[in-house]
C-alpha atoms as a PDB file:
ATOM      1  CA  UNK A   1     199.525 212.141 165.420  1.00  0.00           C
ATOM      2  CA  UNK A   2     198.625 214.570 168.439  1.00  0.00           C
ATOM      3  CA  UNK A   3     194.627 213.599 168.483  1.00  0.00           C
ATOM      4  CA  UNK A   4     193.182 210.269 169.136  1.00  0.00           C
ATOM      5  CA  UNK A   5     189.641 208.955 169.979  1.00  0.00           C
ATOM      6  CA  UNK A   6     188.923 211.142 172.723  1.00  0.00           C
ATOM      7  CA  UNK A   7     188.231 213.821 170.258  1.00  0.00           C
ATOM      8  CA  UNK A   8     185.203 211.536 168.661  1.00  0.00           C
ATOM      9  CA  UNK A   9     181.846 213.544 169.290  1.00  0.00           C
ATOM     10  CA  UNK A  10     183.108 216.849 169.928  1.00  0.00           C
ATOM     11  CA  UNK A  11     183.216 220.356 168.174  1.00  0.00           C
ATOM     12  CA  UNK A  12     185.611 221.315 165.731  1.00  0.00           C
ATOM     13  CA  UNK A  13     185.873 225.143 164.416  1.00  0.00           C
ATOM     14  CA  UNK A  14     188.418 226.601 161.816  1.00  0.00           C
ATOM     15  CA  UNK A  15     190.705 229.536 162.931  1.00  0.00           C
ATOM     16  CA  UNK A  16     191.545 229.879 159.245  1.00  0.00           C
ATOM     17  CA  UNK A  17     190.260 229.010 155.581  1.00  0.00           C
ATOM     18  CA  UNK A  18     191.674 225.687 154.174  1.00  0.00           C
ATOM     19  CA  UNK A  19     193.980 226.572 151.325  1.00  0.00           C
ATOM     20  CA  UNK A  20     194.345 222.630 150.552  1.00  0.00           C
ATOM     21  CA  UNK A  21     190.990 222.495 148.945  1.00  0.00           C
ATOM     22  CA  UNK A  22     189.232 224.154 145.832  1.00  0.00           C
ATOM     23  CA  UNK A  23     186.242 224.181 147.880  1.00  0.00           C
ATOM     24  CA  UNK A  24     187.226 225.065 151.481  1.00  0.00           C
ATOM     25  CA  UNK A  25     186.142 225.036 154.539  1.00  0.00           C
ATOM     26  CA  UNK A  26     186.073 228.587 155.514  1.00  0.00           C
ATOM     27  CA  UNK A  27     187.297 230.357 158.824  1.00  0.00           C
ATOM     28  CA  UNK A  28     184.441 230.377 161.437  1.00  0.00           C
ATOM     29  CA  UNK A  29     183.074 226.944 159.872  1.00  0.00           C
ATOM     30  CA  UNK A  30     181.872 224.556 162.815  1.00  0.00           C
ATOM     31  CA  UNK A  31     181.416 220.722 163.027  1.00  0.00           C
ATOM     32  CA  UNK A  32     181.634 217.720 164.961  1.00  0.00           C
ATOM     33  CA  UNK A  33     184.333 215.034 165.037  1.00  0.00           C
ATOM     34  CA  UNK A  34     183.080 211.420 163.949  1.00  0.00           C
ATOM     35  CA  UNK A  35     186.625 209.766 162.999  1.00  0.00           C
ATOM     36  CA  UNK A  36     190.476 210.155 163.340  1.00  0.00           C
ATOM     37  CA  UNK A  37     193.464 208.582 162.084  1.00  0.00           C
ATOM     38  CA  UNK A  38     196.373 208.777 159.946  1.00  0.00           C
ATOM     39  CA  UNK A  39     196.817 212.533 161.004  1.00  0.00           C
ATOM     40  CA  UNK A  40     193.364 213.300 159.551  1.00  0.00           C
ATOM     41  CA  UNK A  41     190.377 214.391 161.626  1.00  0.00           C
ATOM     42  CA  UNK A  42     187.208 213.664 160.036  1.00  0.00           C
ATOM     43  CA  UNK A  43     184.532 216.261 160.452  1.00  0.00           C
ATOM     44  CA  UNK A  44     180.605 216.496 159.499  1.00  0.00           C
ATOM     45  CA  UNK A  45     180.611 220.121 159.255  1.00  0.00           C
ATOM     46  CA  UNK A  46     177.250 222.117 159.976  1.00  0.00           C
ATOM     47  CA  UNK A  47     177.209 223.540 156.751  1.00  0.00           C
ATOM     48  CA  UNK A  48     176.314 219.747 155.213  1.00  0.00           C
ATOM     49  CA  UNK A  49     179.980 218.805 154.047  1.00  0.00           C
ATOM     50  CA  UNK A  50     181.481 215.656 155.487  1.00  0.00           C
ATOM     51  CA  UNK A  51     185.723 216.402 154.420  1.00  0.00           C
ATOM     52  CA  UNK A  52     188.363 216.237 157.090  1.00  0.00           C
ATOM     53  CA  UNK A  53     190.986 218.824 158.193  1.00  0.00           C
ATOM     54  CA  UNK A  54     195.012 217.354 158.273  1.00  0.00           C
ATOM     55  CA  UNK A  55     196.370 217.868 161.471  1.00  0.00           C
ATOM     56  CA  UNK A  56     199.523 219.277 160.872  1.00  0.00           C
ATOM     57  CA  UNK A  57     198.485 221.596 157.650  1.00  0.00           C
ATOM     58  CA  UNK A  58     194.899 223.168 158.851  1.00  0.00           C
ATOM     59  CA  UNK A  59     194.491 225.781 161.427  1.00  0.00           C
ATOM     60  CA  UNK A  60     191.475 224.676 163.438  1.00  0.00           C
ATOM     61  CA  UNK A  61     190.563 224.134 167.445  1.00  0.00           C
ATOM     62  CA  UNK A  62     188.386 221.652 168.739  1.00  0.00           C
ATOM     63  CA  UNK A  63     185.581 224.041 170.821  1.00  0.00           C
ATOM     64  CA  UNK A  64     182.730 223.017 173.210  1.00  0.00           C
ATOM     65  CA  UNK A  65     181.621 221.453 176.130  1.00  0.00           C
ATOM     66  CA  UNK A  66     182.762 217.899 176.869  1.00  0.00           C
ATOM     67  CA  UNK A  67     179.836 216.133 177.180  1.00  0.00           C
ATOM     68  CA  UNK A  68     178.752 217.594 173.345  1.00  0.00           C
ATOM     69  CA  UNK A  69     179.189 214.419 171.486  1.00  0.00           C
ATOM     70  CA  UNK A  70     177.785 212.381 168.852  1.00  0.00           C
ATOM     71  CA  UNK A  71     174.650 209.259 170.380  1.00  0.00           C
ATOM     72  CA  UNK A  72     176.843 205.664 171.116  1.00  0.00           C
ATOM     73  CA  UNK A  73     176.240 204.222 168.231  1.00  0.00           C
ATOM     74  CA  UNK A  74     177.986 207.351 166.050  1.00  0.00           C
ATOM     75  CA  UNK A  75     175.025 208.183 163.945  1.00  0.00           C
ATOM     76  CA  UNK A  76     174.111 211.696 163.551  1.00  0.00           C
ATOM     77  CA  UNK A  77     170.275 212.203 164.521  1.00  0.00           C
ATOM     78  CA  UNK A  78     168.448 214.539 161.862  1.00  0.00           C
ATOM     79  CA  UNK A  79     164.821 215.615 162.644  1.00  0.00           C
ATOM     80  CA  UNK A  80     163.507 217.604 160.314  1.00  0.00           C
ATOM     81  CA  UNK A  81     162.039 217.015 156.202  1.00  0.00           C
ATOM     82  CA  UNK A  82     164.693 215.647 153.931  1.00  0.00           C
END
């Protein structure tokens, strides 16, 4: 396992499509980081999906500034109708 919780909060992007899933994340996809372990990084992609990329299988990069992070108590803040 290369990542740990340092990563927590920050962007994610993927260089390439996932081929591990029948509905993948596709190249250019971006999201933020909200949990990793057991060589899985889970992601709550922009695009509404909430499915993790494997660490030593996807092609991905984690992108953006390092203060871009999730609030401390690791809830994503929606405003906005529902």
């Amino acid at each position: 396992m290369k990542y740990g919780k340092e990563i927590i909060g920050k962007r994610i992007r993927m260089v390439e499509t996932m081929t591990n899933e029948k509905y993948p994340i596709e190249k250019g996809e971006m999201g933020t980081i909200r949990h990793v372990g057991g060589g899985v990084i889970n992601v709550v992609w922009d695009n509404g999906r909430d499915i993790g990329v494997i660490e030593d299988e996807d092609n991905f990069e984690i992108v953006g500034h390092p203060d871009t992070h999730l609030p401390p108590n690791n809830f994503l803040v929606f405003s906005g109708n529902i």
